[in-house]
N, C-alpha and C. Protein backbone atom coordinates (compact mmCIF):
# COMPACT_ATOMS: atom_id res chain seq x y z
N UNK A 1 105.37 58.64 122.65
CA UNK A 1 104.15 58.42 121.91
C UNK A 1 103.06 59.27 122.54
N UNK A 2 102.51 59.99 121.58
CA UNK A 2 101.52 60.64 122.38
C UNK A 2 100.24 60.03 122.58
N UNK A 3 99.21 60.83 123.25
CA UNK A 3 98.34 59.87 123.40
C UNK A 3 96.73 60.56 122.70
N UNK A 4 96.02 59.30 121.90
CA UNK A 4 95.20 60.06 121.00
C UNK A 4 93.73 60.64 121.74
N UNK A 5 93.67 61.82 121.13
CA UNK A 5 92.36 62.46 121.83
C UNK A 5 91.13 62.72 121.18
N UNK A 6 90.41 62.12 122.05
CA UNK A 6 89.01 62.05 121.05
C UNK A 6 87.98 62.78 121.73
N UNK A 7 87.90 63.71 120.77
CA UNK A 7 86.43 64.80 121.02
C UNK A 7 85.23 64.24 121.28
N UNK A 8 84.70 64.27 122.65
CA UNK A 8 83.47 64.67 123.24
C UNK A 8 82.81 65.65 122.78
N UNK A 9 81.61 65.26 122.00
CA UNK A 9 80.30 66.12 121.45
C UNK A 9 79.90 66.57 122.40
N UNK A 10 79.49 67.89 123.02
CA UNK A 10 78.59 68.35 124.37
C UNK A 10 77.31 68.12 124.62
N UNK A 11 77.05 68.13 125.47
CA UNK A 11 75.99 66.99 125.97
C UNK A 11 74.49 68.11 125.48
N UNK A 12 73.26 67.22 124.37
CA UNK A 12 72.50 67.86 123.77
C UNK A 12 71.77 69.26 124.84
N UNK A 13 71.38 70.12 124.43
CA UNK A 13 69.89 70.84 125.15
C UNK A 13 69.27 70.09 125.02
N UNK A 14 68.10 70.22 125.99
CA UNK A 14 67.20 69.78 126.37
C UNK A 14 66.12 70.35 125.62
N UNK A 15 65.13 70.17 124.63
CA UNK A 15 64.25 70.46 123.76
C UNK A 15 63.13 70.81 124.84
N UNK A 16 63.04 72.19 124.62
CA UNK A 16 62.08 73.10 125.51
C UNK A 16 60.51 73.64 124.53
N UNK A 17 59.46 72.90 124.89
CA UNK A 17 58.44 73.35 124.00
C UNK A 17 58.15 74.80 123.96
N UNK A 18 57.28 75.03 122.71
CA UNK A 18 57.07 77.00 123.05
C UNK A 18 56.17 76.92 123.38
N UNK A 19 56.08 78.17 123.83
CA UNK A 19 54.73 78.79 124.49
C UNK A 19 53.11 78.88 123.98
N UNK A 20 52.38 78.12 124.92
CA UNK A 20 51.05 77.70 123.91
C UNK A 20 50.62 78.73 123.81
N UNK A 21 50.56 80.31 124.09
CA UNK A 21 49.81 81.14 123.69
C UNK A 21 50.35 81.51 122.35
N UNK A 22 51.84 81.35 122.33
CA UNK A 22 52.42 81.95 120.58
C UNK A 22 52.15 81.24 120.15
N UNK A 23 52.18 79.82 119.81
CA UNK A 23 51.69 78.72 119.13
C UNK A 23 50.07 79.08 118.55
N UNK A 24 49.13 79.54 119.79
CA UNK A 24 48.37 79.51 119.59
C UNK A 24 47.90 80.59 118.74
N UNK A 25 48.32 81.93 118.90
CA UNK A 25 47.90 82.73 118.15
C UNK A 25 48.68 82.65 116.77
N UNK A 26 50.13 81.93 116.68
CA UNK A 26 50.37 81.79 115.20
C UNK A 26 49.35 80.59 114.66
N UNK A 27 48.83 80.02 115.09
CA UNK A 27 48.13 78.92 114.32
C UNK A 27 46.29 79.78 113.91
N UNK A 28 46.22 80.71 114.90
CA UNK A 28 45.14 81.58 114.74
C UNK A 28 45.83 82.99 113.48
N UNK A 29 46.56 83.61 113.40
CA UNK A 29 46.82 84.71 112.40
C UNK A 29 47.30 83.28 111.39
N UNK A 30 47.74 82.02 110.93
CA UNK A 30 47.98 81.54 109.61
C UNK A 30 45.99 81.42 109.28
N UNK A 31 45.69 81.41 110.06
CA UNK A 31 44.10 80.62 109.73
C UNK A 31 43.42 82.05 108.89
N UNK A 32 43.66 82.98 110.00
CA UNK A 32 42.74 84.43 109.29
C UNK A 32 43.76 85.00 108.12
N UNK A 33 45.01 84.58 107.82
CA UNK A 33 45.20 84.85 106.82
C UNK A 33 44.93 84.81 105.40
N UNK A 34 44.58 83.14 105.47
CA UNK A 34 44.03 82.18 104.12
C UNK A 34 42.53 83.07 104.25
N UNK A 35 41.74 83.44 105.12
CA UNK A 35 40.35 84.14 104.88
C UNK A 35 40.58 85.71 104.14
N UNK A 36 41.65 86.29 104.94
CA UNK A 36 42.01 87.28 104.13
C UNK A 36 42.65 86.96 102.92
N UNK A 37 43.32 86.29 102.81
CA UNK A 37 43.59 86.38 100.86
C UNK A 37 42.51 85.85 100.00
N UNK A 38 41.36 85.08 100.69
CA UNK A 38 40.31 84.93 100.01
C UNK A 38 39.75 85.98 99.02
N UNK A 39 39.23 87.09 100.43
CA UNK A 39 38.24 88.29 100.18
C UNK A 39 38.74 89.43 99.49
N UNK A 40 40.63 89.24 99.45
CA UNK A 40 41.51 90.11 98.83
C UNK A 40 41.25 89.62 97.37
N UNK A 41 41.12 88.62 97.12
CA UNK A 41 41.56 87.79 95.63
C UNK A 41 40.28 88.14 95.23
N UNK A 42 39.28 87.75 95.77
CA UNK A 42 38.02 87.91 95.23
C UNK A 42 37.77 89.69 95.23
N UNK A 43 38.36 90.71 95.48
CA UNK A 43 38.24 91.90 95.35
C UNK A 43 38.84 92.66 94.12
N UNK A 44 39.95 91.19 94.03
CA UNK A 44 41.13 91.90 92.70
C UNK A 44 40.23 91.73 91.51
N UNK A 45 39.71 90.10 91.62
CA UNK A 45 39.21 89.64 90.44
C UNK A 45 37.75 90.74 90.08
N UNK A 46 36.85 90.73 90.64
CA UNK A 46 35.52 91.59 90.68
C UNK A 46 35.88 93.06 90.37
N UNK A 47 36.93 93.65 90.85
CA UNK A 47 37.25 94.96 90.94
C UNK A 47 36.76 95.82 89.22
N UNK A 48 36.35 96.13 89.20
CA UNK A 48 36.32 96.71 87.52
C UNK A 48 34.96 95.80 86.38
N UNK A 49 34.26 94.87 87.31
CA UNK A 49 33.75 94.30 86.81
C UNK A 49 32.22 94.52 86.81
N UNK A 50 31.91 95.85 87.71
CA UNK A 50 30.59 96.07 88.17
C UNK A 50 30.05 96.87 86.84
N UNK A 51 28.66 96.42 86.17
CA UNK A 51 28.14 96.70 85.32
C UNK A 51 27.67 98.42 85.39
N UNK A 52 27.44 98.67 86.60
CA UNK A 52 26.51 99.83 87.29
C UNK A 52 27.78 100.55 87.99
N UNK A 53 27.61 101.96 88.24
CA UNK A 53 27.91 102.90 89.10
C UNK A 53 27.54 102.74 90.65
N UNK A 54 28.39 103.55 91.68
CA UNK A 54 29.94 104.15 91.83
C UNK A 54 30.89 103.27 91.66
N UNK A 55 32.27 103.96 91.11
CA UNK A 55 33.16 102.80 90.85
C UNK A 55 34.42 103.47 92.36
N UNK A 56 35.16 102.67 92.21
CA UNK A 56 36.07 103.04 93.07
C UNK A 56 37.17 104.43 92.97
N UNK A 57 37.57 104.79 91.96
CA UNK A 57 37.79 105.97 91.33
C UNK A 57 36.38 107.26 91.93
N UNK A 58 35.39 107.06 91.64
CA UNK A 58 34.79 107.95 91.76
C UNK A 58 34.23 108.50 93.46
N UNK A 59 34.66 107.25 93.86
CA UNK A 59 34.12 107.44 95.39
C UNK A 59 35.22 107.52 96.81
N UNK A 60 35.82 106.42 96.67
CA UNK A 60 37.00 106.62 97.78
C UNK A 60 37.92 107.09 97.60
N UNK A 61 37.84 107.78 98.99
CA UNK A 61 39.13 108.37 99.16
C UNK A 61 40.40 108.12 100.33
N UNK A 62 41.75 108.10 99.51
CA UNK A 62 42.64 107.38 100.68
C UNK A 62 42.94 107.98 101.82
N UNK A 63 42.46 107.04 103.21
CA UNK A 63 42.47 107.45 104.31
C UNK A 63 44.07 107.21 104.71
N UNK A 64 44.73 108.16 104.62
CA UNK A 64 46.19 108.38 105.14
C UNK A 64 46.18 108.76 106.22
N UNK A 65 45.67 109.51 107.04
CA UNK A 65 46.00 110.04 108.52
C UNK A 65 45.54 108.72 109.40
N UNK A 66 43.83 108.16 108.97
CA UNK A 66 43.82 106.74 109.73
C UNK A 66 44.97 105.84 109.52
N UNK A 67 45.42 106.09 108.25
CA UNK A 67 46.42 104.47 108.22
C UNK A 67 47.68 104.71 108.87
N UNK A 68 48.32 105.84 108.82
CA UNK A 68 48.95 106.49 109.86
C UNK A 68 48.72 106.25 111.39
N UNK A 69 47.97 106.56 111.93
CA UNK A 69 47.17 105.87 113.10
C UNK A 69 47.74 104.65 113.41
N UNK A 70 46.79 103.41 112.43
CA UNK A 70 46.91 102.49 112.70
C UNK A 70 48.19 101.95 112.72
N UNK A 71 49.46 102.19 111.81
CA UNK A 71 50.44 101.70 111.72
C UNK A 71 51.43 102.12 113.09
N UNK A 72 51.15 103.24 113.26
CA UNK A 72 52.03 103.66 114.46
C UNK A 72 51.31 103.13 115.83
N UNK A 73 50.77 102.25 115.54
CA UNK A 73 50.28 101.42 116.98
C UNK A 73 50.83 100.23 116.94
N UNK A 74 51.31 100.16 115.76
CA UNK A 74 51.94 98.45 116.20
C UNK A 74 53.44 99.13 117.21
N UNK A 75 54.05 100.31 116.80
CA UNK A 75 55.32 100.81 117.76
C UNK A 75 54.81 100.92 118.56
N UNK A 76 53.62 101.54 119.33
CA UNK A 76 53.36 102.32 120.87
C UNK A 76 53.25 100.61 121.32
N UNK A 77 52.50 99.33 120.64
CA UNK A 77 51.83 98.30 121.85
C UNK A 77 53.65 97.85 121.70
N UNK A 78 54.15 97.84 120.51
CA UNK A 78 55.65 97.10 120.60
C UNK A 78 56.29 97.65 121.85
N UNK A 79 56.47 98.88 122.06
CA UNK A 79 57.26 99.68 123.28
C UNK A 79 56.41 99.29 124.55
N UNK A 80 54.94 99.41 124.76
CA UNK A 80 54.61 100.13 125.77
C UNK A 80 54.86 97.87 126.59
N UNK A 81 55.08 96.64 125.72
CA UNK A 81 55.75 95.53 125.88
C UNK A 81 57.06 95.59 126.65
N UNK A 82 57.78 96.36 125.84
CA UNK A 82 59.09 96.09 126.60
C UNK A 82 59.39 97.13 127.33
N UNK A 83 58.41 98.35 127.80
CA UNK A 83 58.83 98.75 129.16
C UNK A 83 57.62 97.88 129.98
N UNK A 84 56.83 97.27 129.97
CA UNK A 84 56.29 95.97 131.05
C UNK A 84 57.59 95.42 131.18
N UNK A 85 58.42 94.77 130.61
CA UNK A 85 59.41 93.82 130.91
C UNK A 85 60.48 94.23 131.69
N UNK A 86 60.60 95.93 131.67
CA UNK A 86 62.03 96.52 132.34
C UNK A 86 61.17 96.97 133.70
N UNK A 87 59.66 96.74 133.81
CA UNK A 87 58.65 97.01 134.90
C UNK A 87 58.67 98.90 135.00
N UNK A 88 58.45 99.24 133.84
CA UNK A 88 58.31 100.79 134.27
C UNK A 88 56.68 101.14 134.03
N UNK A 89 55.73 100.83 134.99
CA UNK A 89 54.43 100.40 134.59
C UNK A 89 53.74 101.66 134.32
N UNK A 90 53.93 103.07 134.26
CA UNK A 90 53.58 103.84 133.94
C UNK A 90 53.71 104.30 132.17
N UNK A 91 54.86 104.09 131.55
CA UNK A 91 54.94 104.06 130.72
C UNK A 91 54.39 102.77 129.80
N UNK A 92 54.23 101.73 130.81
CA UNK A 92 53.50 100.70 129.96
C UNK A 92 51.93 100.94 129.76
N UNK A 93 51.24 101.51 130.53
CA UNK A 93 50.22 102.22 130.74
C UNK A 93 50.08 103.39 129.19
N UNK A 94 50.61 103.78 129.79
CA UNK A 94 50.94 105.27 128.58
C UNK A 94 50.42 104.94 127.54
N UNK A 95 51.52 103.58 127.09
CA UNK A 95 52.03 103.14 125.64
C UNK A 95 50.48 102.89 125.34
N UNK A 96 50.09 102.03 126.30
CA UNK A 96 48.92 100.96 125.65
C UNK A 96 47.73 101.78 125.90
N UNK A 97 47.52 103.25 126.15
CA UNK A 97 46.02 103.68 126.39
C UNK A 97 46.51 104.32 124.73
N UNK A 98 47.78 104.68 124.64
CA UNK A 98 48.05 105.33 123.45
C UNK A 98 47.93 104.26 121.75
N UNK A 99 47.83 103.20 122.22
CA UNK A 99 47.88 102.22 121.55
C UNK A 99 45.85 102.11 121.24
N UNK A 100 45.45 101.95 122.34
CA UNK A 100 44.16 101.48 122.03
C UNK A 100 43.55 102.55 121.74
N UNK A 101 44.19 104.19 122.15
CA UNK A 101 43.40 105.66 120.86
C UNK A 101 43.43 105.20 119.67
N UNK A 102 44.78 105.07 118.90
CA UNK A 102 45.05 105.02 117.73
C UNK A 102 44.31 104.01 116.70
N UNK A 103 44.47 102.94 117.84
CA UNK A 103 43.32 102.28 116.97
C UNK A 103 41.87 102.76 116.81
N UNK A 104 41.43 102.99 117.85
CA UNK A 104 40.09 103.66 117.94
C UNK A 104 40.00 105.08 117.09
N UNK A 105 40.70 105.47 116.95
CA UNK A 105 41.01 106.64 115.41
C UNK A 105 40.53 105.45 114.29
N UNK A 106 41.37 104.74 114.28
CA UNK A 106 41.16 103.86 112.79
C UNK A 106 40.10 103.90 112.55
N UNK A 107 39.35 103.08 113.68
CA UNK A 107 38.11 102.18 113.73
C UNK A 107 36.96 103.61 113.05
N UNK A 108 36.62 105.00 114.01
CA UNK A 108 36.63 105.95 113.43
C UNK A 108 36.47 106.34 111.99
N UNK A 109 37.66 106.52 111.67
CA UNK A 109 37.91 106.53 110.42
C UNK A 109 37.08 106.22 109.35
N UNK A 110 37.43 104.79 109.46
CA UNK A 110 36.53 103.93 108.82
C UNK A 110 34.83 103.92 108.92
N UNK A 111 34.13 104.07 110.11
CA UNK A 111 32.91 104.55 109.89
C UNK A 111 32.97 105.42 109.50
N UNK A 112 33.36 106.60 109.49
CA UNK A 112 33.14 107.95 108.70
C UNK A 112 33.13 107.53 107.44
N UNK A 113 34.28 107.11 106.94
CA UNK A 113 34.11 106.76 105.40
C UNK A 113 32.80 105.51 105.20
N UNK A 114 32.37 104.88 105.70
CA UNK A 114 31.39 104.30 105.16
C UNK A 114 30.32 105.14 105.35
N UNK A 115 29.74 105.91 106.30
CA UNK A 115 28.85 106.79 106.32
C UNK A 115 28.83 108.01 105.61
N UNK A 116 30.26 108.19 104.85
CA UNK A 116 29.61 109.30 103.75
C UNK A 116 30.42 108.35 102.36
N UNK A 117 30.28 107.17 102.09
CA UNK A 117 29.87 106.22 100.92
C UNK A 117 28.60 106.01 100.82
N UNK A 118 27.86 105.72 101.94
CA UNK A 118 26.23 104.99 102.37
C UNK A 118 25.84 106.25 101.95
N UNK A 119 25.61 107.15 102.41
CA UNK A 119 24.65 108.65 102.94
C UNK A 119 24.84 109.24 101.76
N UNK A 120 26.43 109.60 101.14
CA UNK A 120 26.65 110.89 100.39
C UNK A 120 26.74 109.99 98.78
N UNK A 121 27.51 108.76 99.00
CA UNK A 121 27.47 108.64 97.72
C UNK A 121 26.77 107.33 96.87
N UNK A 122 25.68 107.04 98.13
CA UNK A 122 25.08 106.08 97.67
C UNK A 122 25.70 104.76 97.59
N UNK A 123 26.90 104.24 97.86
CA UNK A 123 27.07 103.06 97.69
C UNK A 123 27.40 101.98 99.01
N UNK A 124 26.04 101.07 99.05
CA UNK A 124 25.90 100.16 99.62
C UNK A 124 26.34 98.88 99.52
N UNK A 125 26.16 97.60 100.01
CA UNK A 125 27.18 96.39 100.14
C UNK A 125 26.35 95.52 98.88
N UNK A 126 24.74 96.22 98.35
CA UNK A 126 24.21 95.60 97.33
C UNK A 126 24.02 96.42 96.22
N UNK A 127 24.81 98.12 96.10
CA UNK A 127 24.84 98.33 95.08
C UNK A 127 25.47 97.83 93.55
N UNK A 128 26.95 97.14 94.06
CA UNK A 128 27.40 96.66 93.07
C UNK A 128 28.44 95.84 93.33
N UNK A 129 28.97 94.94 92.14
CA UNK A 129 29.96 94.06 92.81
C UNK A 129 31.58 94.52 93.44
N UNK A 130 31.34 95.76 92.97
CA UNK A 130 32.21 96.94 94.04
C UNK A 130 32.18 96.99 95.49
N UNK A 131 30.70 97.50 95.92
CA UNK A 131 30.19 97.65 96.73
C UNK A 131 30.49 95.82 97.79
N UNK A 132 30.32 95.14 97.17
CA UNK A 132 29.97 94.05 97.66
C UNK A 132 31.21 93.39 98.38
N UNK A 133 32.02 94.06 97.33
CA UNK A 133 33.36 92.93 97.55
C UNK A 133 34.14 94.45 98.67
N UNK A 134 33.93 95.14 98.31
CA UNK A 134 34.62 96.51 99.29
C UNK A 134 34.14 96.18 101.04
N UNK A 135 32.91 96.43 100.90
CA UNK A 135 32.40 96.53 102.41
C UNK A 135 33.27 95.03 103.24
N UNK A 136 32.78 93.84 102.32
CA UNK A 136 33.58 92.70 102.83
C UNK A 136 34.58 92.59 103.03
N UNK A 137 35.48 93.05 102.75
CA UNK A 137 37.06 93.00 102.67
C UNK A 137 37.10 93.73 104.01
N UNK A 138 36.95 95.70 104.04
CA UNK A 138 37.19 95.98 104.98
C UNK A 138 36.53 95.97 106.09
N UNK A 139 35.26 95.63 105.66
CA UNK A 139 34.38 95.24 107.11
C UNK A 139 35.11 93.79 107.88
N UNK A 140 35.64 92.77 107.31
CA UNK A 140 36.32 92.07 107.64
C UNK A 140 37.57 92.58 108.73
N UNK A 141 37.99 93.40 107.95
CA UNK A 141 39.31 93.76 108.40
C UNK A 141 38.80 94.78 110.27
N UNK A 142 38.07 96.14 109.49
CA UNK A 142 37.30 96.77 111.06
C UNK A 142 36.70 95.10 111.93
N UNK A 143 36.24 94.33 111.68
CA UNK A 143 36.04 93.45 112.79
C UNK A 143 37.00 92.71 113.18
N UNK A 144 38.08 92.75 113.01
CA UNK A 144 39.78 92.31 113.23
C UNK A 144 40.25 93.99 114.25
N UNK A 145 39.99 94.39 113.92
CA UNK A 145 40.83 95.65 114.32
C UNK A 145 39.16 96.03 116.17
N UNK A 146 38.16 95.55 115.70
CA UNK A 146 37.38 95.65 116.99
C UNK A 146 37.77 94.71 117.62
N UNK A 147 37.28 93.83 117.65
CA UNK A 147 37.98 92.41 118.89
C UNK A 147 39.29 93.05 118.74
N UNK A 148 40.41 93.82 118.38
CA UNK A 148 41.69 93.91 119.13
C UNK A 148 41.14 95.25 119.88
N UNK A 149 40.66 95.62 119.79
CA UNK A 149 40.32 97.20 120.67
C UNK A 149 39.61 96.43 121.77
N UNK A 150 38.74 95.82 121.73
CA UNK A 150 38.12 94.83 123.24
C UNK A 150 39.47 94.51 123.75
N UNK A 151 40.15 93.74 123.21
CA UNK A 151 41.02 93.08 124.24
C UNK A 151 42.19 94.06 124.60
N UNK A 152 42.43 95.13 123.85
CA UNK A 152 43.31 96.17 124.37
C UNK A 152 42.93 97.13 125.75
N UNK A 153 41.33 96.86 125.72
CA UNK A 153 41.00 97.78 126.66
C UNK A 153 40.66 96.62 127.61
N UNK A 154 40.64 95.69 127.61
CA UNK A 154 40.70 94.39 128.97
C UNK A 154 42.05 94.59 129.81
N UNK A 155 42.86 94.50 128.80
CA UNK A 155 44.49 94.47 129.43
C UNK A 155 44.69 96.03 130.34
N UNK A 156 43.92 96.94 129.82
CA UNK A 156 44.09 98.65 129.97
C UNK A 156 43.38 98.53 131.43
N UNK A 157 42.15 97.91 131.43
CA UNK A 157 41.48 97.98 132.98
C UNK A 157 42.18 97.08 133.78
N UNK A 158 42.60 96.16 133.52
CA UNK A 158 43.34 95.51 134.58
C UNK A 158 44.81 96.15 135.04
N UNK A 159 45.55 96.98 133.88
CA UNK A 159 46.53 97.58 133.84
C UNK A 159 46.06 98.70 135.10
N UNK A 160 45.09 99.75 134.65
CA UNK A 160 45.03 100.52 135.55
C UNK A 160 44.12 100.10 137.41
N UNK A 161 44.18 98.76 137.24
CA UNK A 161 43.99 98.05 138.41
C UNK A 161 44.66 97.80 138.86
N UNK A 162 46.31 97.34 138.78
CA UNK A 162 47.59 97.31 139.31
C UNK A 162 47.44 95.53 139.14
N UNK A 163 46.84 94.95 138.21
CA UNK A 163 47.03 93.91 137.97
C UNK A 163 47.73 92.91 136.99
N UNK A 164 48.44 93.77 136.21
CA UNK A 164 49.42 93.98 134.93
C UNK A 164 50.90 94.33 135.35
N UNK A 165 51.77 92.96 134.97
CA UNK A 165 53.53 93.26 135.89
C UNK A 165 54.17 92.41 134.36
N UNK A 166 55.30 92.54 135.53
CA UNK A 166 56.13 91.82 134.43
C UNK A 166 56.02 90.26 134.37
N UNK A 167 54.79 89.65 135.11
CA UNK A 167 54.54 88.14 135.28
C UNK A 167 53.69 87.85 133.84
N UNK A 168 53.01 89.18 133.20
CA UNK A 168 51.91 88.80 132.36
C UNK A 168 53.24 88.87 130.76
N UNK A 169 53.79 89.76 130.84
CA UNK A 169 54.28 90.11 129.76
C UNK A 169 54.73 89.20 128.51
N UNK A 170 54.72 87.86 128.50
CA UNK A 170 54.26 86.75 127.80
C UNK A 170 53.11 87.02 127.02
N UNK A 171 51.98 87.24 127.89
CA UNK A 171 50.75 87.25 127.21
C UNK A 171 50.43 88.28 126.56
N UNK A 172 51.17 89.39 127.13
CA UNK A 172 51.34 90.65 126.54
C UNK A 172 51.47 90.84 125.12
N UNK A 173 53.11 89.98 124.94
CA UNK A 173 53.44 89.65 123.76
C UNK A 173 52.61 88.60 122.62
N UNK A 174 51.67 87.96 123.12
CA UNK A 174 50.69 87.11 122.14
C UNK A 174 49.70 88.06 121.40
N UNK A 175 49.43 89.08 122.52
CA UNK A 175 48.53 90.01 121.86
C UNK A 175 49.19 91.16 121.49
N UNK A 176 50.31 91.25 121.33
CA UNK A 176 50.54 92.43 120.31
C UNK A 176 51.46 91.50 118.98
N UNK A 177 51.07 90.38 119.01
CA UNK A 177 50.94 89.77 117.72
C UNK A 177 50.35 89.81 116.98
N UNK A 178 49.25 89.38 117.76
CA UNK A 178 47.77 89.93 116.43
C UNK A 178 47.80 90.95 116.31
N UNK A 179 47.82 92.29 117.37
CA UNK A 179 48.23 93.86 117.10
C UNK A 179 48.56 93.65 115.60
N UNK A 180 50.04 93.34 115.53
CA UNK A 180 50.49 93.23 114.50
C UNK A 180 50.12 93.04 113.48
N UNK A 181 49.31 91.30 113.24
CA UNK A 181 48.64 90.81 112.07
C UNK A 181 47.82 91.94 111.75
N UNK A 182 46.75 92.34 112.34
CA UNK A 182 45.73 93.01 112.17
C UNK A 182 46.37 94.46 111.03
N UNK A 183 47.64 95.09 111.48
CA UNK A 183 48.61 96.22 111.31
C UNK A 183 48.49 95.83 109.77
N UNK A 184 49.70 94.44 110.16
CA UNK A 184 50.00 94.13 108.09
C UNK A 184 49.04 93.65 106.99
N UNK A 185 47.97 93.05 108.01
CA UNK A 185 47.05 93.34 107.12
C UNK A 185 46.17 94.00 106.78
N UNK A 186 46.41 95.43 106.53
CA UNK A 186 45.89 96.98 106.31
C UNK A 186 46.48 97.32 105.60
N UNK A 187 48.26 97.05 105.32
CA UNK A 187 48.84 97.16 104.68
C UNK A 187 48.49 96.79 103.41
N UNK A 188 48.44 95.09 103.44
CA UNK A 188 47.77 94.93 101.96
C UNK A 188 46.22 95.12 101.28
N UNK A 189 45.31 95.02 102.54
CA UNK A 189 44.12 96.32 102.42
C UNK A 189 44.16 97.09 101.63
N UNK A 190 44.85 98.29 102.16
CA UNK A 190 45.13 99.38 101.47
C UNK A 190 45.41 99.46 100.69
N UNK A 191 46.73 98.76 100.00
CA UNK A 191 47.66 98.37 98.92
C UNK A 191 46.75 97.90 97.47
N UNK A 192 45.44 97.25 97.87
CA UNK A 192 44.96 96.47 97.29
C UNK A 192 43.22 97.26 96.80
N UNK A 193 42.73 98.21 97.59
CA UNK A 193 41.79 99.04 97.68
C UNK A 193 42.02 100.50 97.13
N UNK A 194 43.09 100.48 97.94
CA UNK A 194 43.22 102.19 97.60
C UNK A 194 44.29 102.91 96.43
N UNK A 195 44.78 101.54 96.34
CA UNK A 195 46.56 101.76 95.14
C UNK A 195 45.89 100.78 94.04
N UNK A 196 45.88 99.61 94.55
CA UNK A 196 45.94 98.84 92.96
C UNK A 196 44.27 99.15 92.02
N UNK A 197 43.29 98.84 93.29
CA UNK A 197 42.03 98.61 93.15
C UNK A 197 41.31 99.75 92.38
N UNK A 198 41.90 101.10 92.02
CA UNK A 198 41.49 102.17 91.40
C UNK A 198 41.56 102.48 90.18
């Protein structure tokens, strides 16, 4: 007679909380998201609705080399992350002064184009409901993309202080989250300004 064998379930994991800075900044990018689809929705709806001149057709033009820029910074902060983690701190250096140019191109960018909208073609944040809903959207967005250039260049001075290892690289990773958010939402920016909005 043999003898019957009864399977032992393995003994559970231990339920390990996450990390309050990811927590924290996902509970911060769901929050600025719902603000951004606000100022997006309210841009779709208004778009075409301004009684008065410049319209969007007649005035902007798509900034491709900035958005270029900006997108290829979510790769340099993604990389210049995981060589912090393999500790090659020169190249983490690299990544992230190369990270906080590119943005600072954007940022760039973007004043230029409002300073020859303002200057050359006349349209201000009270010329029209163009005007109104435009500046808001991406002025929104450039003040998303400044507070990440502050805190890129916090991490950059302490980096080139020798105070940046592979102990921080956690926190590293919280902030090239928002990197990120900030990234995809340019994407639909753009998508929504410069493609649909025309």
């Amino acid at each position: 007679m043999s003898a019957l064998t009864i399977p032992i379930a393995p003994e559970p994991r231990p339920w390990i909380l996450p990390d309050r800075g990811k927590v924290a900044m996902a509970a911060l990018i769901i929050a600025e998201s719902a603000i951004f689809t606000i100022f997006v929705v309210a841009y779709l709806f208004y778009v075409g609705k301004s009684l008065t001149g410049p319209t969007p057709r007649e005035v902007l033009d798509t900034p491709v080399f900035y958005t270029i820029c900006l997108l290829s910074s979510s790769i340099t902060v993604h990389l210049a992350g995981t060589f912090l983690e393999r500790r090659k701190q020169r190249a983490f250096l690299s990544l992230w002064l190369l990270t906080f140019v590119l943005g600072g191109l954007f940022l760039f960018g973007t004043a230029r184009e409002w300073h020859r909208l303002i200057y050359e073609k006349g349209l201000t944040i009270s010329t029209n409901l163009f005007g109104t809903t435009y500046y808001s959207l991406v002025g929104l967005h450039a003040f998303h993309v400044s507070a990440g250039l502050v805190m890129l260049l916090i991490v950059l001075i302490f980096g080139l202080a020798g105070r940046v290892n592979r102990d921080q690289s956690g926190r590293i990773e919280v902030l090239s989250m928002y990197w990120h958010f900030v990234d995809g939402v340019w994407v639909v920016v753009f998508t929504v300004v410069y493609i649909l909005g025309r």
